[in-house]
N, C-alpha and C. Protein backbone atom coordinates (compact mmCIF):
# COMPACT_ATOMS: atom_id res chain seq x y z
N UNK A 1 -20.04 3.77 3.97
CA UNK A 1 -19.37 2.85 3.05
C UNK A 1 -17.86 2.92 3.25
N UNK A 2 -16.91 1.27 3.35
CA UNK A 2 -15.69 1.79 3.36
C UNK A 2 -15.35 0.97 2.10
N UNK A 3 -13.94 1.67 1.64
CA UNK A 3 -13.43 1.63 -0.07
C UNK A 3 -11.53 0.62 0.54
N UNK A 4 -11.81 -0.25 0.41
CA UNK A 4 -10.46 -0.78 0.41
C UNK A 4 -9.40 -1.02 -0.72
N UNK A 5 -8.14 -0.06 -1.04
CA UNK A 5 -7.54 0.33 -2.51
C UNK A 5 -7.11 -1.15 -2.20
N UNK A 6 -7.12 -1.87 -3.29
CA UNK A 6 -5.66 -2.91 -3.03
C UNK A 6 -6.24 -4.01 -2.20
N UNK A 7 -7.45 -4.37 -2.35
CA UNK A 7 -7.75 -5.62 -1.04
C UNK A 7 -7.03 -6.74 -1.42
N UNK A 8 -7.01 -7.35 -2.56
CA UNK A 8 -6.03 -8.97 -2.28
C UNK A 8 -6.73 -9.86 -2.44
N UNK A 9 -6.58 -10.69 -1.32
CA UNK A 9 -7.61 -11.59 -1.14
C UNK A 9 -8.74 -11.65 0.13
N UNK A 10 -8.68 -10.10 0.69
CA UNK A 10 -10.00 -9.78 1.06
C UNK A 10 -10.30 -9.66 2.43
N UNK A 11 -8.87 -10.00 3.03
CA UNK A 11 -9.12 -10.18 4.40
C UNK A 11 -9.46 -9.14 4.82
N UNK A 12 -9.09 -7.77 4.82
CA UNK A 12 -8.81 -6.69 5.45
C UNK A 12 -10.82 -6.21 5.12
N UNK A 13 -11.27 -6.49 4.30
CA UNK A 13 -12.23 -6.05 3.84
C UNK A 13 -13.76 -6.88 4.72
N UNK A 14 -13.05 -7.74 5.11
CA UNK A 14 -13.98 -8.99 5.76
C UNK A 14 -14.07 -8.07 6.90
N UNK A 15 -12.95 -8.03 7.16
CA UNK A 15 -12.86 -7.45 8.99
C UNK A 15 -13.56 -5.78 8.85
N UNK A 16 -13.55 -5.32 7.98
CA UNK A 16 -14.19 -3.82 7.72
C UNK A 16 -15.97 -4.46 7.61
N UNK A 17 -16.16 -5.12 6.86
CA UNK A 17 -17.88 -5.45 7.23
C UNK A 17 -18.25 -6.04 8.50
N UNK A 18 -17.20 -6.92 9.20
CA UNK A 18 -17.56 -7.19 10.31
C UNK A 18 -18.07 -6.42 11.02
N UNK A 19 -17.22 -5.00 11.23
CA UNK A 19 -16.69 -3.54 11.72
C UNK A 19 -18.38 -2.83 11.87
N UNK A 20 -18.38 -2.27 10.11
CA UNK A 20 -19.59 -2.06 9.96
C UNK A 20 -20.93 -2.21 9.96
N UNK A 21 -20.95 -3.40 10.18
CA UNK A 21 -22.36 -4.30 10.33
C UNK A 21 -23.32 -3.99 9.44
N UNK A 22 -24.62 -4.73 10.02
CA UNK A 22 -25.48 -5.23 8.49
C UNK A 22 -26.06 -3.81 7.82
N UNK A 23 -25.88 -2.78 8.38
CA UNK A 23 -26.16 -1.24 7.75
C UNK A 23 -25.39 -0.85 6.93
N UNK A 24 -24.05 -1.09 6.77
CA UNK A 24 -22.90 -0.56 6.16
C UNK A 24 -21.87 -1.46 4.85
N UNK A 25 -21.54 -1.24 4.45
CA UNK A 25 -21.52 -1.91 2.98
C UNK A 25 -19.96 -1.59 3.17
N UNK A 26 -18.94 -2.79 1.87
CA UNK A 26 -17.54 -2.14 1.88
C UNK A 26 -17.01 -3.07 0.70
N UNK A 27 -16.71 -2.12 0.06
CA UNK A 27 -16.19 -2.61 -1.27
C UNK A 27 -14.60 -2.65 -1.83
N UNK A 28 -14.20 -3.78 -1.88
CA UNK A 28 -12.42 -3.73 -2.36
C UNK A 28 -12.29 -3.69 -3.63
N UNK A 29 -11.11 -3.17 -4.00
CA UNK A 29 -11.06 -2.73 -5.51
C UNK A 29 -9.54 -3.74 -5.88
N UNK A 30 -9.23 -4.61 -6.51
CA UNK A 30 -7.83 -5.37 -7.10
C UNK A 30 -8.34 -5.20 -8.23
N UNK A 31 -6.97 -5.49 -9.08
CA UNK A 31 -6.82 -5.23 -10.53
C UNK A 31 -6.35 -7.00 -10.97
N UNK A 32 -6.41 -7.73 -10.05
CA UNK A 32 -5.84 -8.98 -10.53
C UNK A 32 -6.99 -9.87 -10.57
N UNK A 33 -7.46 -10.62 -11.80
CA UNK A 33 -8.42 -11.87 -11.41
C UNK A 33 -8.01 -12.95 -10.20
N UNK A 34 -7.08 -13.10 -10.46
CA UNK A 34 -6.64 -14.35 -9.32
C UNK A 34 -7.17 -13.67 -7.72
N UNK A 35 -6.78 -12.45 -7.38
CA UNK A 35 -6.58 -11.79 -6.25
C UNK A 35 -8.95 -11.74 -6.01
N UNK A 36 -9.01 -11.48 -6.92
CA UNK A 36 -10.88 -10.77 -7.01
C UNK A 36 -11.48 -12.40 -7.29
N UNK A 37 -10.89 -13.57 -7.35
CA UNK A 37 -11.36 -14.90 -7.26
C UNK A 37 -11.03 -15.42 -6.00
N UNK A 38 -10.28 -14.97 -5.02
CA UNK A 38 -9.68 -15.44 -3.85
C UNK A 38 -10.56 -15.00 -2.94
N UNK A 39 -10.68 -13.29 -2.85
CA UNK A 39 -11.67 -12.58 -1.90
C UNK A 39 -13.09 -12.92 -2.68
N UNK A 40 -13.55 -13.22 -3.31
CA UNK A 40 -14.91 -13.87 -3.76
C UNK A 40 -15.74 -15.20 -2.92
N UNK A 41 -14.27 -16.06 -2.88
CA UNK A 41 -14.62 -17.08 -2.37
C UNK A 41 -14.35 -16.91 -0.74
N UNK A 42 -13.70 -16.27 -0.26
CA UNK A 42 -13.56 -15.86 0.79
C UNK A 42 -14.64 -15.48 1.69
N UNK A 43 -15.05 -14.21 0.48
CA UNK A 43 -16.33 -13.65 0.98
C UNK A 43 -17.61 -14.48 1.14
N UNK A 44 -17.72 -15.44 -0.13
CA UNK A 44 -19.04 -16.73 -0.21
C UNK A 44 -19.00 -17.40 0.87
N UNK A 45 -17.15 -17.65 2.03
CA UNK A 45 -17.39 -18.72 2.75
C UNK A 45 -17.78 -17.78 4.35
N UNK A 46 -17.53 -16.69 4.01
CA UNK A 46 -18.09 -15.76 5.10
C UNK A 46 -19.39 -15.57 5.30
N UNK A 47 -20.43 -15.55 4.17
CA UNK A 47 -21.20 -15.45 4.50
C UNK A 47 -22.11 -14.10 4.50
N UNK A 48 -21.33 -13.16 4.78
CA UNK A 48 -21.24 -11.98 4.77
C UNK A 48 -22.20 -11.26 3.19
N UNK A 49 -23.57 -10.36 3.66
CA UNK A 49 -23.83 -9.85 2.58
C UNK A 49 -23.42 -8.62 1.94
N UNK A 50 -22.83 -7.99 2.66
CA UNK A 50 -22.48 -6.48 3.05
C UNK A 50 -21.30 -5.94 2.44
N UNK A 51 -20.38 -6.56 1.91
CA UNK A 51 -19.19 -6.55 1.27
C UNK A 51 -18.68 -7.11 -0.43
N UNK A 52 -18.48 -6.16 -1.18
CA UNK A 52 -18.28 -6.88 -2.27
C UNK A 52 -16.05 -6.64 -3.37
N UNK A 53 -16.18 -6.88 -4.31
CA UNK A 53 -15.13 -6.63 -4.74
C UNK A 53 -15.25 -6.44 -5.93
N UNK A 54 -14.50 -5.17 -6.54
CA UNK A 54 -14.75 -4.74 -8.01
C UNK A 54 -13.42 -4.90 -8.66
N UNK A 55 -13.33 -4.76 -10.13
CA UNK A 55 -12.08 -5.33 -10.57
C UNK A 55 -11.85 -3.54 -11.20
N UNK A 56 -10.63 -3.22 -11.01
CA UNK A 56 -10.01 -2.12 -11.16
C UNK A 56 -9.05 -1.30 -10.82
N UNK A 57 -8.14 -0.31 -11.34
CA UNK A 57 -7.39 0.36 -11.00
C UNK A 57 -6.69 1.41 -9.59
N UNK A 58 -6.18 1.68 -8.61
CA UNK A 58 -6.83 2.36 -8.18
C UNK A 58 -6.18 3.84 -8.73
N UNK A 59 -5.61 4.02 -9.72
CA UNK A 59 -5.63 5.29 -10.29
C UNK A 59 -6.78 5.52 -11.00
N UNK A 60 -7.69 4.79 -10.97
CA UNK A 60 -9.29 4.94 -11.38
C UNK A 60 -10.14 4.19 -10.95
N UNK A 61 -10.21 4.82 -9.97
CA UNK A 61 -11.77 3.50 -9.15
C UNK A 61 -12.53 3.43 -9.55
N UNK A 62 -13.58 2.36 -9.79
CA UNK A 62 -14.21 2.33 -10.52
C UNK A 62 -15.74 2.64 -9.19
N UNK A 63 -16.05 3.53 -8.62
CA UNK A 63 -16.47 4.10 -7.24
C UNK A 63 -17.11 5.26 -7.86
N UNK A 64 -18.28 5.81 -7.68
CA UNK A 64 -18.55 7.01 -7.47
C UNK A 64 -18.27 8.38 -6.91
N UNK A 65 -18.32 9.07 -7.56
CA UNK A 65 -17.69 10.21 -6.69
C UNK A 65 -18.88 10.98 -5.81
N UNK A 66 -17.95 11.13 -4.11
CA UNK A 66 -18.63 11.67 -3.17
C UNK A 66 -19.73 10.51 -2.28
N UNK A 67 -19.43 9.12 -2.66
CA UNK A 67 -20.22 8.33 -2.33
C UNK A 67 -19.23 6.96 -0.66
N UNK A 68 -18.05 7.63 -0.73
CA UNK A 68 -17.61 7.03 0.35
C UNK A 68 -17.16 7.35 1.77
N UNK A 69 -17.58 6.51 2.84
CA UNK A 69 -17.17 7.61 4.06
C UNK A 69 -15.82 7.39 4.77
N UNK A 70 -15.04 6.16 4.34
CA UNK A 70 -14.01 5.59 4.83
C UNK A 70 -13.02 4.99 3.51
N UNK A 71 -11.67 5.21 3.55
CA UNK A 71 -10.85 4.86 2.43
C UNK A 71 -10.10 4.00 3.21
N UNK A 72 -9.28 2.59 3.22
CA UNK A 72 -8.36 2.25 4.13
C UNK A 72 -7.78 1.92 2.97
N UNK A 73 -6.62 1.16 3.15
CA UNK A 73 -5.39 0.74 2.62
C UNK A 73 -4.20 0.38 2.99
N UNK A 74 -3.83 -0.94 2.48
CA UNK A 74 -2.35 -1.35 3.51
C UNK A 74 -1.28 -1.90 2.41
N UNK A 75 0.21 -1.44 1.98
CA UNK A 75 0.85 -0.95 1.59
C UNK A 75 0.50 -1.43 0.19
N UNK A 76 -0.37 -0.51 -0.42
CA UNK A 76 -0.47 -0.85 -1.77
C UNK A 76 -0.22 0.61 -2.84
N UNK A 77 -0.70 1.50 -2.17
CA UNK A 77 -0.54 3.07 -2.69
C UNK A 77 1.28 3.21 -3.14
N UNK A 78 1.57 2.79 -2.31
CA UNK A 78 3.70 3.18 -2.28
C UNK A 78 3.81 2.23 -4.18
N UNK A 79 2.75 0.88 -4.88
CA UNK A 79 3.34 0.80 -5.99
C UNK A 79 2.91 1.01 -7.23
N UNK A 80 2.16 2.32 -6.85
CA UNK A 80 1.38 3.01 -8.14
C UNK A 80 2.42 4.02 -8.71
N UNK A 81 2.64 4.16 -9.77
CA UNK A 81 3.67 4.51 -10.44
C UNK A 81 2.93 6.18 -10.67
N UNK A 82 1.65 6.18 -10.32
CA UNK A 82 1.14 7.73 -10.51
C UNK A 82 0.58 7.88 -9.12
N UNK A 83 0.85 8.18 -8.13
CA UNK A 83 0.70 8.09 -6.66
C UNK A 83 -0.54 9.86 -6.52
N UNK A 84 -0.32 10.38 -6.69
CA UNK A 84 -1.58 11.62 -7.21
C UNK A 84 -2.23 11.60 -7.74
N UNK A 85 -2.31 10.85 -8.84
CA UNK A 85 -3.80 9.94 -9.06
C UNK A 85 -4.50 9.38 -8.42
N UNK A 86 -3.82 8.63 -7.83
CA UNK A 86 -4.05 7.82 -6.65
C UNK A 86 -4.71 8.93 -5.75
N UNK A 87 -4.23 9.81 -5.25
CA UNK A 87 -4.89 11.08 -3.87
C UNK A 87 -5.81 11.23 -4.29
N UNK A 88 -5.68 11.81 -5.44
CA UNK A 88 -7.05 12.07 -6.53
C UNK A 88 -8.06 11.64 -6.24
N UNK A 89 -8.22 10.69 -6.26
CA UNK A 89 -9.12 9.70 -6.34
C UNK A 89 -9.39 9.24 -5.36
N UNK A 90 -9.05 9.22 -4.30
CA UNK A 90 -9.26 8.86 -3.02
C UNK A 90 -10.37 10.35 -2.26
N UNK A 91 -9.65 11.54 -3.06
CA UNK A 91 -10.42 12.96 -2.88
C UNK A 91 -12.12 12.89 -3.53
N UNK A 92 -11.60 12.22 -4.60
CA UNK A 92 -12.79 11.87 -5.27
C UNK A 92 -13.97 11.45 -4.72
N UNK A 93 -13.86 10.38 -4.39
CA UNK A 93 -14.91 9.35 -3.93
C UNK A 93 -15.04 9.06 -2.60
N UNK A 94 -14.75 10.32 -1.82
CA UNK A 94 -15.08 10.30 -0.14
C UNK A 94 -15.86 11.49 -0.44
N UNK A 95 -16.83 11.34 0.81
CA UNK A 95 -17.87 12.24 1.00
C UNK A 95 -17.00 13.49 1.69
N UNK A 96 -17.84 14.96 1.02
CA UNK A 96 -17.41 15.47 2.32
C UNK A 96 -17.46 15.06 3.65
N UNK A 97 -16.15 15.53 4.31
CA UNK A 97 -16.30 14.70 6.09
C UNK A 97 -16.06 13.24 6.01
N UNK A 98 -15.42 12.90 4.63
CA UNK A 98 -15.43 11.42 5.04
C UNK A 98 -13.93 11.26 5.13
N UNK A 99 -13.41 9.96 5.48
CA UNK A 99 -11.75 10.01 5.80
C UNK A 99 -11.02 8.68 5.68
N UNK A 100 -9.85 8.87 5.41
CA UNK A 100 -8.99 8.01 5.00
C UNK A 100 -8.47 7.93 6.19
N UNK A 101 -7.57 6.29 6.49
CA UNK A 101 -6.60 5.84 6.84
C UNK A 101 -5.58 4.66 6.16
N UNK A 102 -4.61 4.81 5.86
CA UNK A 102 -3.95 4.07 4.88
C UNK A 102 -2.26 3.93 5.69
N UNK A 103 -2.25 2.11 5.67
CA UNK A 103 -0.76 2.24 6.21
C UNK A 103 0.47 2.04 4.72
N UNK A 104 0.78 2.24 4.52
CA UNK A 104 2.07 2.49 3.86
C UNK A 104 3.47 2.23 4.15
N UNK A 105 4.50 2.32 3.45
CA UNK A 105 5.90 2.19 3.06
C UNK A 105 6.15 3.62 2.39
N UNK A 106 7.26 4.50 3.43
CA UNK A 106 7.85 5.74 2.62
C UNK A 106 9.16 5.46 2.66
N UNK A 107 10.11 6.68 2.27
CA UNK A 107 11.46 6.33 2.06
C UNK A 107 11.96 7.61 1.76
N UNK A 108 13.69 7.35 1.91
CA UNK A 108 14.28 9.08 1.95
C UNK A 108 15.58 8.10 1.58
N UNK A 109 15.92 9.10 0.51
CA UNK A 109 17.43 8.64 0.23
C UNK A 109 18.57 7.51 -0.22
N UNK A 110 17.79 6.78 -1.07
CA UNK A 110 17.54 4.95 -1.41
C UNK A 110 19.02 5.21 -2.44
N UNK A 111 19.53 4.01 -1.94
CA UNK A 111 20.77 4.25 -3.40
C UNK A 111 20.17 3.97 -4.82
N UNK A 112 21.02 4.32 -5.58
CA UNK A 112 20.58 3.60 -7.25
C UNK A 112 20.01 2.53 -7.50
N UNK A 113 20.97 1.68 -7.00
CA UNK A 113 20.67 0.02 -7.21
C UNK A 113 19.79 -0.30 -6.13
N UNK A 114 19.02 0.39 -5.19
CA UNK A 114 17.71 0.04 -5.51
C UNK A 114 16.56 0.67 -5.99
N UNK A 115 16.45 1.93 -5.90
CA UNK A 115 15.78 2.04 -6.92
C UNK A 115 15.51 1.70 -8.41
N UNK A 116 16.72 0.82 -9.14
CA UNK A 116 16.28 -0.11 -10.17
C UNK A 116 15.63 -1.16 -9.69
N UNK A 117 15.84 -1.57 -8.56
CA UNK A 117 15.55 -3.00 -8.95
C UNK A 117 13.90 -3.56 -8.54
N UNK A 118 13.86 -4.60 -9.57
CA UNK A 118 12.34 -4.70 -9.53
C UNK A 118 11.87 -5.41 -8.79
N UNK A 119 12.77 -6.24 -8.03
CA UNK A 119 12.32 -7.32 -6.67
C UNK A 119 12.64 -6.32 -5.40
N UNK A 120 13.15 -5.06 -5.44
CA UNK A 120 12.51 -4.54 -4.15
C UNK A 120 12.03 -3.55 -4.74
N UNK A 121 11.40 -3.11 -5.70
CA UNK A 121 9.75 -2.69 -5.92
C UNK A 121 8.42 -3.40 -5.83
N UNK A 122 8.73 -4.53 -5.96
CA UNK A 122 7.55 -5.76 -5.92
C UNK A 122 7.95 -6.00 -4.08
N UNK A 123 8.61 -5.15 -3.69
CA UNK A 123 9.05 -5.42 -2.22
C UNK A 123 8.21 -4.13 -1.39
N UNK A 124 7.57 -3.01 -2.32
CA UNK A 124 7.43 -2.14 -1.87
C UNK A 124 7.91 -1.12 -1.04
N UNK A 125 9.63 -1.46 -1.69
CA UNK A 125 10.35 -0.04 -1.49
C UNK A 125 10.88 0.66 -2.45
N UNK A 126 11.01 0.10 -3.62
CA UNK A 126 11.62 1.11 -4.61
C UNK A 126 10.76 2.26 -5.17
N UNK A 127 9.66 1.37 -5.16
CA UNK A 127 8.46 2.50 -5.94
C UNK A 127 7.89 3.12 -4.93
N UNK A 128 8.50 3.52 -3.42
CA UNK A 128 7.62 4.30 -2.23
C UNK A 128 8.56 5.80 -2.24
N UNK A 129 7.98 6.91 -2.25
CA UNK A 129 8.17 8.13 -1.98
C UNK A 129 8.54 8.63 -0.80
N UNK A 130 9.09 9.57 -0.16
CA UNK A 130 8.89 10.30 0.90
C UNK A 130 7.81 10.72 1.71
N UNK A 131 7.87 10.58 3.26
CA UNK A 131 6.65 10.84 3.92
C UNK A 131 6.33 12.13 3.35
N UNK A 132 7.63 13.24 3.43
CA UNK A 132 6.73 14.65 3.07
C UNK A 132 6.00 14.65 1.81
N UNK A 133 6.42 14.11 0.61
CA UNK A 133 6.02 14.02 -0.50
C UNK A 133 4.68 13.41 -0.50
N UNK A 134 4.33 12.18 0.52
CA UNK A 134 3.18 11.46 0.53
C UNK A 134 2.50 12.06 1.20
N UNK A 135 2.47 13.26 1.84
CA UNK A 135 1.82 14.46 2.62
C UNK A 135 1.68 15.16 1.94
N UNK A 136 2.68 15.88 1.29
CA UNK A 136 1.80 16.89 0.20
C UNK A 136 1.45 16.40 -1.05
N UNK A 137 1.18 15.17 -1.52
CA UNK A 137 0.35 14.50 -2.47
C UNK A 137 -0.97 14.73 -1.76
N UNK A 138 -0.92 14.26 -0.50
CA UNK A 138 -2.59 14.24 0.36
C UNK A 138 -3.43 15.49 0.01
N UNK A 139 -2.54 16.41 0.27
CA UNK A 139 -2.93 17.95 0.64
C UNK A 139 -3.31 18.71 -0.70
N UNK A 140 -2.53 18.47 -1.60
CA UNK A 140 -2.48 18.66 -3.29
C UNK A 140 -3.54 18.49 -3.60
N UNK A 141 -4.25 17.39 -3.22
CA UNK A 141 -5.08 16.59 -3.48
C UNK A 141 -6.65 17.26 -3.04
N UNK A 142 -6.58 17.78 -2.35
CA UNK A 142 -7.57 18.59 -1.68
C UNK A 142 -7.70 18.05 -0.15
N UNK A 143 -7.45 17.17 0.43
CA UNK A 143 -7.84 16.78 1.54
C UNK A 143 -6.70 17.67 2.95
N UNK A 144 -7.79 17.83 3.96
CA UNK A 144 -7.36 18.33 5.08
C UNK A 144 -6.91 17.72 6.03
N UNK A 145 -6.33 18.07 7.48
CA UNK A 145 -5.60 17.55 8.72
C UNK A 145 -4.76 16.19 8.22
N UNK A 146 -3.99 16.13 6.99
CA UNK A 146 -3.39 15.16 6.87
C UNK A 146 -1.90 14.88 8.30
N UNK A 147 -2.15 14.08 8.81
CA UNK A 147 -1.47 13.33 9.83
C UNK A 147 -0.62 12.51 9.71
N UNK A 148 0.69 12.45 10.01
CA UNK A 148 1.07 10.72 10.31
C UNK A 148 0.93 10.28 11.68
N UNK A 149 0.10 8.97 11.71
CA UNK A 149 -0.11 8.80 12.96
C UNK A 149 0.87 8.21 13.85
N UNK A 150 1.55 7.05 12.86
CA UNK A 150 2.29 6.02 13.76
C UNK A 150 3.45 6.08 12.33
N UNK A 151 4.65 6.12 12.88
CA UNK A 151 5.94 5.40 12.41
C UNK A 151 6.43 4.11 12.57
N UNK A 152 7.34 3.44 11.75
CA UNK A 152 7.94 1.93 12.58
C UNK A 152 9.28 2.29 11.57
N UNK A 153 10.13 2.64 11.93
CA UNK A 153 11.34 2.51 11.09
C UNK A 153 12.30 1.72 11.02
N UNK A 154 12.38 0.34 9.86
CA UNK A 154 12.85 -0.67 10.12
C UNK A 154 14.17 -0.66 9.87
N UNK A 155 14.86 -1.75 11.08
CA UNK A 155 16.03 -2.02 11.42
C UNK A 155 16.96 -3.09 10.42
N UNK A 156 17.89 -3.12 10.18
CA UNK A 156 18.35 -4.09 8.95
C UNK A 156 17.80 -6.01 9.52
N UNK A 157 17.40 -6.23 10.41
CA UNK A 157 16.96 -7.55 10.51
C UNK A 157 15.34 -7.48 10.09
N UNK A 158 14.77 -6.22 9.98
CA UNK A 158 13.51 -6.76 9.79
C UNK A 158 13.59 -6.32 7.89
N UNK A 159 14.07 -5.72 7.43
CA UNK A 159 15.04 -5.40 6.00
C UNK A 159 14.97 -6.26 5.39
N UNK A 160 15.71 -7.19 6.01
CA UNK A 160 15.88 -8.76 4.89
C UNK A 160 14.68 -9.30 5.37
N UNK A 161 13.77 -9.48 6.26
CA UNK A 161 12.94 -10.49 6.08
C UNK A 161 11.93 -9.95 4.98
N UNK A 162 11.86 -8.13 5.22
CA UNK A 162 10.73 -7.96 4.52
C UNK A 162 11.20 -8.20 2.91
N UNK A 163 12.94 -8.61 2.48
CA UNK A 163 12.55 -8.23 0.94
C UNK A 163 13.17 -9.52 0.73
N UNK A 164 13.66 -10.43 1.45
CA UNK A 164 14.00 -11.56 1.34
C UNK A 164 13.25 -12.75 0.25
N UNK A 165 12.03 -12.26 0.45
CA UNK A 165 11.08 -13.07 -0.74
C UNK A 165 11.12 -12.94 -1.85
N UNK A 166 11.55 -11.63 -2.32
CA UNK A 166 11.57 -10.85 -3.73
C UNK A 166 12.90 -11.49 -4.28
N UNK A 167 13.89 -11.26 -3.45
CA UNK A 167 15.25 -11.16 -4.51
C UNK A 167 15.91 -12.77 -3.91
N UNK A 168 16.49 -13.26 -5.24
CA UNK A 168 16.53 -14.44 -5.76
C UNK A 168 18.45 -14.16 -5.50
N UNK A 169 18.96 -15.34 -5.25
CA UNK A 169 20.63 -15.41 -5.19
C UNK A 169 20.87 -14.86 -6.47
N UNK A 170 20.49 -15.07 -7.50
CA UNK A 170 21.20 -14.16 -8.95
C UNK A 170 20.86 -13.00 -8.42
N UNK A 171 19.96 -12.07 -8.20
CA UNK A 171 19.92 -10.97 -8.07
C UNK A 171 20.82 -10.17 -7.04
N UNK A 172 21.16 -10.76 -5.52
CA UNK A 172 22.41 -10.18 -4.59
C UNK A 172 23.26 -10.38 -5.32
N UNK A 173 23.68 -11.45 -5.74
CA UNK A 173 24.72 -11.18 -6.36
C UNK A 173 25.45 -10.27 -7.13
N UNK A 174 24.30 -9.63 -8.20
CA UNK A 174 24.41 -9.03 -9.09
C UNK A 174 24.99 -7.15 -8.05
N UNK A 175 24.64 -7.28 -6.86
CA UNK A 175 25.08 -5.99 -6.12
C UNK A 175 26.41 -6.11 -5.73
N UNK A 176 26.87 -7.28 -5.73
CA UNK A 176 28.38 -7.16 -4.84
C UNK A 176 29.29 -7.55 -6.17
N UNK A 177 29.19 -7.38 -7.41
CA UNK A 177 29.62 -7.14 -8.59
C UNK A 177 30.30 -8.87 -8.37
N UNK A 178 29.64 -9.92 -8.35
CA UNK A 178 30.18 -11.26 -8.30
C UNK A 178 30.93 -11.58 -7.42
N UNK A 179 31.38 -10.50 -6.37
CA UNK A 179 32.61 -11.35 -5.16
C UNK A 179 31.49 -11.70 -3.98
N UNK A 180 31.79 -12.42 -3.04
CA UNK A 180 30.82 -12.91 -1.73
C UNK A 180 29.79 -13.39 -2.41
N UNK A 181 29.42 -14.08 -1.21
CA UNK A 181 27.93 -15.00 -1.49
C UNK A 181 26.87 -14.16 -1.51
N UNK A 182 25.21 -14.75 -2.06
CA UNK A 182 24.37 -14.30 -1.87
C UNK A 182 23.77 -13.49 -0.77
N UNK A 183 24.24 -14.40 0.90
CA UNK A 183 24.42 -13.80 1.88
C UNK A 183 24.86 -12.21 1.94
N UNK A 184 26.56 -12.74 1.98
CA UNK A 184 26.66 -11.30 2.19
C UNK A 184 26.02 -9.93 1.12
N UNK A 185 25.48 -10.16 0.30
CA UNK A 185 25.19 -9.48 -0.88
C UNK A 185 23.80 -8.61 -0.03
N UNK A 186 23.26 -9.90 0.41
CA UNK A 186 21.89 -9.56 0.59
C UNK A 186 22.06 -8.40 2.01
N UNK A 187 23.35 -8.72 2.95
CA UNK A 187 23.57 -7.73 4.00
C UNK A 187 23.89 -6.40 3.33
N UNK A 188 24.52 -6.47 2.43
CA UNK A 188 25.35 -5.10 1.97
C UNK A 188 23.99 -3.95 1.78
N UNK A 189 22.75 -5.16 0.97
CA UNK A 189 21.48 -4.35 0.53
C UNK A 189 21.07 -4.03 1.94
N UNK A 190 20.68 -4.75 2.49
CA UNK A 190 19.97 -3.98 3.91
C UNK A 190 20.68 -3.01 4.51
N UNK A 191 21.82 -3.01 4.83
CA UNK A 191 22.95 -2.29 5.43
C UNK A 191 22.71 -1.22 4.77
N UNK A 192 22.63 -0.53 3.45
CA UNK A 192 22.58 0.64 2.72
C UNK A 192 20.76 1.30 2.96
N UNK A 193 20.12 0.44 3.14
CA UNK A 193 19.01 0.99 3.68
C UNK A 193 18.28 1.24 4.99
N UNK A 194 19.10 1.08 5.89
CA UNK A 194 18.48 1.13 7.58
C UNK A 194 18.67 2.50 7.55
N UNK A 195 17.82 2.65 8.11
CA UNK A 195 17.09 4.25 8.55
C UNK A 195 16.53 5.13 7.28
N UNK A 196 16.44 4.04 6.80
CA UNK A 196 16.12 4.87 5.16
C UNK A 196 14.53 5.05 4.50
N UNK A 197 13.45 3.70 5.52
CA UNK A 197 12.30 3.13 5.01
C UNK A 197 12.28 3.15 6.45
N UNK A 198 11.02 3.51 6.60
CA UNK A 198 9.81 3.29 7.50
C UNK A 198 7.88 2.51 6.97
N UNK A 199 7.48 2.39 7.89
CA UNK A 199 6.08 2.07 7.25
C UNK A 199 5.06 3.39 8.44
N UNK A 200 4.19 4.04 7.73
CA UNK A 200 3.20 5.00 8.37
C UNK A 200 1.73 4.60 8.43
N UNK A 201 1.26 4.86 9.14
CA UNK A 201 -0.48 5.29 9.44
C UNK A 201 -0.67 6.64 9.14
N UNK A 202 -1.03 6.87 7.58
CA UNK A 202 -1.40 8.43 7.26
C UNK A 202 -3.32 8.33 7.27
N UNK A 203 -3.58 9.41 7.90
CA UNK A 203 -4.81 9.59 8.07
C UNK A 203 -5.14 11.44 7.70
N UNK A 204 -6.42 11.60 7.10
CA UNK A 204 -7.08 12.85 6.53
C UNK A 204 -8.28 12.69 6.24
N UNK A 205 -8.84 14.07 5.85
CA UNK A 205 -10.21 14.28 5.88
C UNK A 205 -10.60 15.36 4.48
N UNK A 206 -11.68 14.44 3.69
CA UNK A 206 -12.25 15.65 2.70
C UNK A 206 -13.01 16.89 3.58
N UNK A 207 -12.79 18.07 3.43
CA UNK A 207 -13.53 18.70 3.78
C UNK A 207 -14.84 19.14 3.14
């Protein structure tokens, strides 16, 4: 069985039953109706019997414990405000020998003003932790050979595209205390964060 935290609208979960075939089952967990009406219909136009979607937390899955053999996840863990709950629970409901891979957003050293702000938390960087920290959450957690597999540490052009959606001209503004345009506002933000955020492939194992 694989457990997708955070599916959406389901894609990632489609391609995991594909994966698994007609023996293997895979269930996504969103907390949003809109998001669990999207992958529904998704799933109806797939076709697919093997895959379903539950409505819930993932600081509480609503999953059995010891009943999963695969956890994936793609950057949804970095905006749980209790991120060890989150491990928790991921410890929870994998079989022994069963294993996670989850890509993510970490971070080291973020100024103030962004860590307030709520359009680059809805950006999935304000509310993301440190790799070491998101390593020893893993480990805390009970799980073994926690890994990072792959790094990408983004450069200030890929910066603005990734948070460019979130923050609105009132909001740059509000960083360069009203002088310069939205533009430059929006450089000053990226500029203070290059080399600061990466995205990872963390992978581990219940023992």
């Amino acid at each position: 069985m694989v457990l997708d935290l955070g599916s959406g609208a389901g894609i990632d979960i489609l391609l995991a039953a594909q994966t698994v075939g007609s023996t293997g089952h895979v269930i996504g967990i969103d907390m949003t109706d809109e998001m669990i009406a999207k992958a529904e219909k998704n799933i109806a136009d797939s076709s697919l019997s093997n895959v379903e979607v539950r409505k819930g937390i993932i600081e509480e899955l609503p999953v059995e414990t010891s009943s999963v053999d695969w956890v994936i996840s793609n950057c949804v863990i970095n905006l749980s405000p209790e991120k060890n709950r989150v491990f928790a629970e991921i410890a929870r409901v994998l079989k022994p020998g069963g294993r996670m891979l989850v890509s993510d957003i970490v971070v080291k050293d973020l100024p103030e003003f962004v860590l307030e702000s709520q359009a680059l938390y809805n950006s999935c960087i304000a509310g993301a932790i440190s790799e070491k920290a998101y390593v020893e959450g893993l480990r805390n957690a009970g799980l073994e050979d926690v890994e990072v597999r792959e790094r990408l540490i983004y450069d200030a052009t890929q910066l603005q595209a990734f948070v460019s959606s979130e923050l609105d001209r009132t909001e740059t503004s509000s960083y360069s205390n009203g002088q310069g345009s939205g533009v430059e506002a929006m450089n000053e933000i990226t500029t203070a964060m290059v080399g600061k955020v990466w995205s990872v492939k963390v992978g581990a194992v219940k023992p």
